[in-house]
N, C-alpha and C. Protein backbone atom coordinates (compact mmCIF):
# COMPACT_ATOMS: atom_id res chain seq x y z
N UNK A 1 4.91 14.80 -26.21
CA UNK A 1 4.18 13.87 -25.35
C UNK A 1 4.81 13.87 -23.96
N UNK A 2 3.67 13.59 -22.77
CA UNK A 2 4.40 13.48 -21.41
C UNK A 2 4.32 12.18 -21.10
N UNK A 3 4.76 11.96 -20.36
CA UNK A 3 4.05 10.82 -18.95
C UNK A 3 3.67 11.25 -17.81
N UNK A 4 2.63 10.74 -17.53
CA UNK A 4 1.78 10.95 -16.32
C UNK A 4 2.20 9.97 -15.05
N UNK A 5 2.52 9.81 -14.09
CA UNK A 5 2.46 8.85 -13.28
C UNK A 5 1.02 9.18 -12.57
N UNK A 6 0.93 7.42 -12.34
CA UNK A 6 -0.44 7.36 -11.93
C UNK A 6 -0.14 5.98 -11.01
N UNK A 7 -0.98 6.11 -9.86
CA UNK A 7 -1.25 4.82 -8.50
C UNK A 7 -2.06 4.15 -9.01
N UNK A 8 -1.72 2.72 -9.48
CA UNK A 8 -2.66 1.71 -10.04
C UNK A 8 -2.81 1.29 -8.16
N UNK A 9 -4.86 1.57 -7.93
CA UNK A 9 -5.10 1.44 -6.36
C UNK A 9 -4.88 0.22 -6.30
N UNK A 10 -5.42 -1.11 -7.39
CA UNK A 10 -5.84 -2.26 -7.20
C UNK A 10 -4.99 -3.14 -7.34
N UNK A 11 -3.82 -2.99 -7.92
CA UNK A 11 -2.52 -3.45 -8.00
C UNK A 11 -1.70 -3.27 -6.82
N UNK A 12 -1.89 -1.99 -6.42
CA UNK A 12 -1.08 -1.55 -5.53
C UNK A 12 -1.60 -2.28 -4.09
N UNK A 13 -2.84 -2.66 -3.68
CA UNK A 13 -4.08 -3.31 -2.79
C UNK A 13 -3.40 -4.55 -2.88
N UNK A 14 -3.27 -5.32 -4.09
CA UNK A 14 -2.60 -7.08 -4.24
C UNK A 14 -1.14 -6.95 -3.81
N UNK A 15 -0.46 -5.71 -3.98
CA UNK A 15 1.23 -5.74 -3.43
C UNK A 15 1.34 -5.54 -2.09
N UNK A 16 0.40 -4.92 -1.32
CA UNK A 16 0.35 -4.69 -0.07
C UNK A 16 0.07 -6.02 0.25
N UNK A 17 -0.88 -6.89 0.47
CA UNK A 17 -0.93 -8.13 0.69
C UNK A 17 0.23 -9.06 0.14
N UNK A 18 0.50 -9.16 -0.95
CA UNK A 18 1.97 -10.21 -1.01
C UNK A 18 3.04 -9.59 0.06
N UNK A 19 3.22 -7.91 0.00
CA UNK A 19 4.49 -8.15 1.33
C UNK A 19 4.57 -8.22 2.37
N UNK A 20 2.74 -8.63 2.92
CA UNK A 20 2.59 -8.25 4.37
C UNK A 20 2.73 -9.70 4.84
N UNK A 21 2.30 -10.65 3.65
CA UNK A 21 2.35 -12.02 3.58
C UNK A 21 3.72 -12.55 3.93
N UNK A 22 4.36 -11.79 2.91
CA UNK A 22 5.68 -12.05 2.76
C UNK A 22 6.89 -11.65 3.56
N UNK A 23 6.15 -10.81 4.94
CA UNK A 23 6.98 -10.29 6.18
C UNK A 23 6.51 -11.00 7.40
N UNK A 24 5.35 -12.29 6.80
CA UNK A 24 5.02 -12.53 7.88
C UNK A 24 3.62 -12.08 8.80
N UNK A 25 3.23 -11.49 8.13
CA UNK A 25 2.23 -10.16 9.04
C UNK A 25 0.74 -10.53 8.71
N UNK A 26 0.37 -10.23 9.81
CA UNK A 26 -1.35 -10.31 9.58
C UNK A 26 -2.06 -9.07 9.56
N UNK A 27 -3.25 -9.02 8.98
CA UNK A 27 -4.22 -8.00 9.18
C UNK A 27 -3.77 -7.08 10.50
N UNK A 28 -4.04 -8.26 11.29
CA UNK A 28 -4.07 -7.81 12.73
C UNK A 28 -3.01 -7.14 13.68
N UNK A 29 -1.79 -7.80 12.73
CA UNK A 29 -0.35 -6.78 13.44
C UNK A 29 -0.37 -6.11 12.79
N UNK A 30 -0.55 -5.55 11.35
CA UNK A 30 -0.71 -4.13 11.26
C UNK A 30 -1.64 -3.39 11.73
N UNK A 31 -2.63 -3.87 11.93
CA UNK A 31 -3.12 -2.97 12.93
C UNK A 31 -3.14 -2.19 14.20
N UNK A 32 -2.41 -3.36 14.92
CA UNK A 32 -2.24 -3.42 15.96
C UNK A 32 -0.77 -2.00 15.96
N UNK A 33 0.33 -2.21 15.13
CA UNK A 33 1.34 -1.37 14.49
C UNK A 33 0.96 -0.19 14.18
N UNK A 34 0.33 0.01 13.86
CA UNK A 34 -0.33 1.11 13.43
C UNK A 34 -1.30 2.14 13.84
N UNK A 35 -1.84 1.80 14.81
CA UNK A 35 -2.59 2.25 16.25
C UNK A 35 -4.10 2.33 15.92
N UNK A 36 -4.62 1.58 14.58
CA UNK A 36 -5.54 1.62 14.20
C UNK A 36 -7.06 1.41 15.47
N UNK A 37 -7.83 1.17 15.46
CA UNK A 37 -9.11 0.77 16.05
C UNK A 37 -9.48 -0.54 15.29
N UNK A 38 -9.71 -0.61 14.64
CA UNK A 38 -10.44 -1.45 13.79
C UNK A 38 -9.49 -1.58 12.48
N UNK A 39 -9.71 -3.07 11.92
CA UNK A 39 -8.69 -3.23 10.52
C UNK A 39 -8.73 -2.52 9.37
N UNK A 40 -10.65 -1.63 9.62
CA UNK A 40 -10.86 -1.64 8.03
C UNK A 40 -10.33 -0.77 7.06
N UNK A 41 -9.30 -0.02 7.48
CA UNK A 41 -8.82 1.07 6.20
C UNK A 41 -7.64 -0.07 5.81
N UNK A 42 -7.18 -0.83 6.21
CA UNK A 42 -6.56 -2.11 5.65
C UNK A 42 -6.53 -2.56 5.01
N UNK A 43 -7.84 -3.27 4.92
CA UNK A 43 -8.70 -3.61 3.87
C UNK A 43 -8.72 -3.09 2.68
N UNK A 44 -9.45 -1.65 3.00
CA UNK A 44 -9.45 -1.26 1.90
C UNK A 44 -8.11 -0.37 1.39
N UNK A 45 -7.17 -0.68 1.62
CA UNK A 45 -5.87 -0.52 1.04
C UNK A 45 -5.94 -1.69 0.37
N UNK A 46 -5.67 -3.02 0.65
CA UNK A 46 -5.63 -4.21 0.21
C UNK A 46 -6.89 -4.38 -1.04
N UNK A 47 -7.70 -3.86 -0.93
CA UNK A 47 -9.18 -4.14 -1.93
C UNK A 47 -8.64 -3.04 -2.84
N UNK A 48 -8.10 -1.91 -2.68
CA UNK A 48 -7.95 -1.34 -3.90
C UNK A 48 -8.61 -0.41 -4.10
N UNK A 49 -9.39 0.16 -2.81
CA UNK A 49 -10.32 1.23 -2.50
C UNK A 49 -9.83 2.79 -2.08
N UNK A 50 -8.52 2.41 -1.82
CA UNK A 50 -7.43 3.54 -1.51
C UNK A 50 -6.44 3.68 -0.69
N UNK A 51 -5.49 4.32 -0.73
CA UNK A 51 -4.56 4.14 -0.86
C UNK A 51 -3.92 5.03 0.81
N UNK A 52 -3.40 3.88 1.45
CA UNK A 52 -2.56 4.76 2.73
C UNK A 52 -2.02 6.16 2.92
N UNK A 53 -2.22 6.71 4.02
CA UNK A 53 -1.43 8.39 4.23
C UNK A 53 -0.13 7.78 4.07
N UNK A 54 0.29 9.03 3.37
CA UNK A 54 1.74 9.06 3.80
C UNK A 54 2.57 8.84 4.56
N UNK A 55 1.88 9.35 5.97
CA UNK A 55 2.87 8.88 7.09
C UNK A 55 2.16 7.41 7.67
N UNK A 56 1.47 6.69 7.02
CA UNK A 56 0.94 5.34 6.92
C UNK A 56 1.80 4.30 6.24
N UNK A 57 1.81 4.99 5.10
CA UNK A 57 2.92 4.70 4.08
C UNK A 57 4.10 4.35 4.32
N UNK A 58 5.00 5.11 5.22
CA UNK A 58 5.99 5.28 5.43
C UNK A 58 5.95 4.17 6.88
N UNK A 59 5.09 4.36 7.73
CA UNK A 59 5.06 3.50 8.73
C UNK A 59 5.12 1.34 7.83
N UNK A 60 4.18 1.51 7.50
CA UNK A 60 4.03 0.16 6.38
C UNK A 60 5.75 -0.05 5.80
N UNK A 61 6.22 0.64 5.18
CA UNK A 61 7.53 0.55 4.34
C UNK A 61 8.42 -0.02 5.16
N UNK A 62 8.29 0.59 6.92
CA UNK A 62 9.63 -0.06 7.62
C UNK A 62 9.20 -1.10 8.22
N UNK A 63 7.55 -1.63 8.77
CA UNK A 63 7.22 -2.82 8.93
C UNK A 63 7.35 -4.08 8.12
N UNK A 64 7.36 -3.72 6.66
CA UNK A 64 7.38 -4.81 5.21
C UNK A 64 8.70 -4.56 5.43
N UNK A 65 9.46 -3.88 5.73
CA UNK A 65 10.76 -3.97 5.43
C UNK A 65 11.25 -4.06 4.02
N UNK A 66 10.23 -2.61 3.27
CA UNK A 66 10.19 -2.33 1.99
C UNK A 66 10.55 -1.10 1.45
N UNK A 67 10.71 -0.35 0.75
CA UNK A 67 10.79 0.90 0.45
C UNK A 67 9.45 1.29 -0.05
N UNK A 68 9.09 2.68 -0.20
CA UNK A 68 7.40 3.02 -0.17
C UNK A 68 7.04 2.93 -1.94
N UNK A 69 8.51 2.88 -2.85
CA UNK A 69 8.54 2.62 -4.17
C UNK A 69 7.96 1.16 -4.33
N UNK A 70 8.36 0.28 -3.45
CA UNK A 70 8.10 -1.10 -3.55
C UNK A 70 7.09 -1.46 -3.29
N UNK A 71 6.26 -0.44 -2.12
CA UNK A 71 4.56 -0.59 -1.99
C UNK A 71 3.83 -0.06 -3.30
N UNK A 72 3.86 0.69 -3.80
CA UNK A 72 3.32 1.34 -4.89
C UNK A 72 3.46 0.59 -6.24
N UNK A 73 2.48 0.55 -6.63
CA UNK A 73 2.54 0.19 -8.40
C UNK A 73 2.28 1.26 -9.13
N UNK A 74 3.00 1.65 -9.92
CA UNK A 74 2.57 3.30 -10.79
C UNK A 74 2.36 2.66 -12.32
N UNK A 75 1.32 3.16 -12.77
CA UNK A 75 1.16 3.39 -13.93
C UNK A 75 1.66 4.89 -14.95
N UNK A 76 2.23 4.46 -16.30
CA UNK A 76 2.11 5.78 -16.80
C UNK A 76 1.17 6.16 -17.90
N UNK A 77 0.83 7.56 -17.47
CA UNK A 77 -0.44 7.70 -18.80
C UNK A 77 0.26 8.37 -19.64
N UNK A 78 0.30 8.54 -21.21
CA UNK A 78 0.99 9.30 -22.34
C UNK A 78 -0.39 10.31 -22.82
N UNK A 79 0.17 11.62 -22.39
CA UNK A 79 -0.73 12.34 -23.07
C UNK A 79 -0.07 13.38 -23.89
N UNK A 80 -0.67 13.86 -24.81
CA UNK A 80 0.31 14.30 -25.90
C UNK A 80 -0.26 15.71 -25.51
């Protein structure tokens, strides 16, 4: 049997919001941080629709003042 790691999106969407909460941060300064146009890939990080670039990722990690393990929720799948 293995394990699979897997990005739970919608879990991972509710953790982005508790640490953005939890650094203080709004929609809007990450956006603003991030050089976005508009909030909505935010969103849908937060909704669970998908999941930040990498170098998004990594930008987010030092704004939360998180590690990119700590943004992520992984699931494992067992497949034999």
């Amino acid at each position: 049997m293995s394990h699979i790691p897997t990005v739970d999106l919608v879990r991972t969407g509710e953790n982005i919001v508790r640490l953005r909460k939890a650094a203080g941060l709004s929609v809007r300064d990450l956006q603003l941080a991030l050089g976005f146009a508009s909030p909505q890939a935010i969103y849908k990080w937060q909704k669970g629709v998908c999941l930040p670039t990498v170098d998004n990722l990594l930008i987010l990690a030092e704004l939360l003042r998180v590690t990119i393990d700590d943004i992520l929720i992984v699931n494992f799948l067992i497949c034999a």
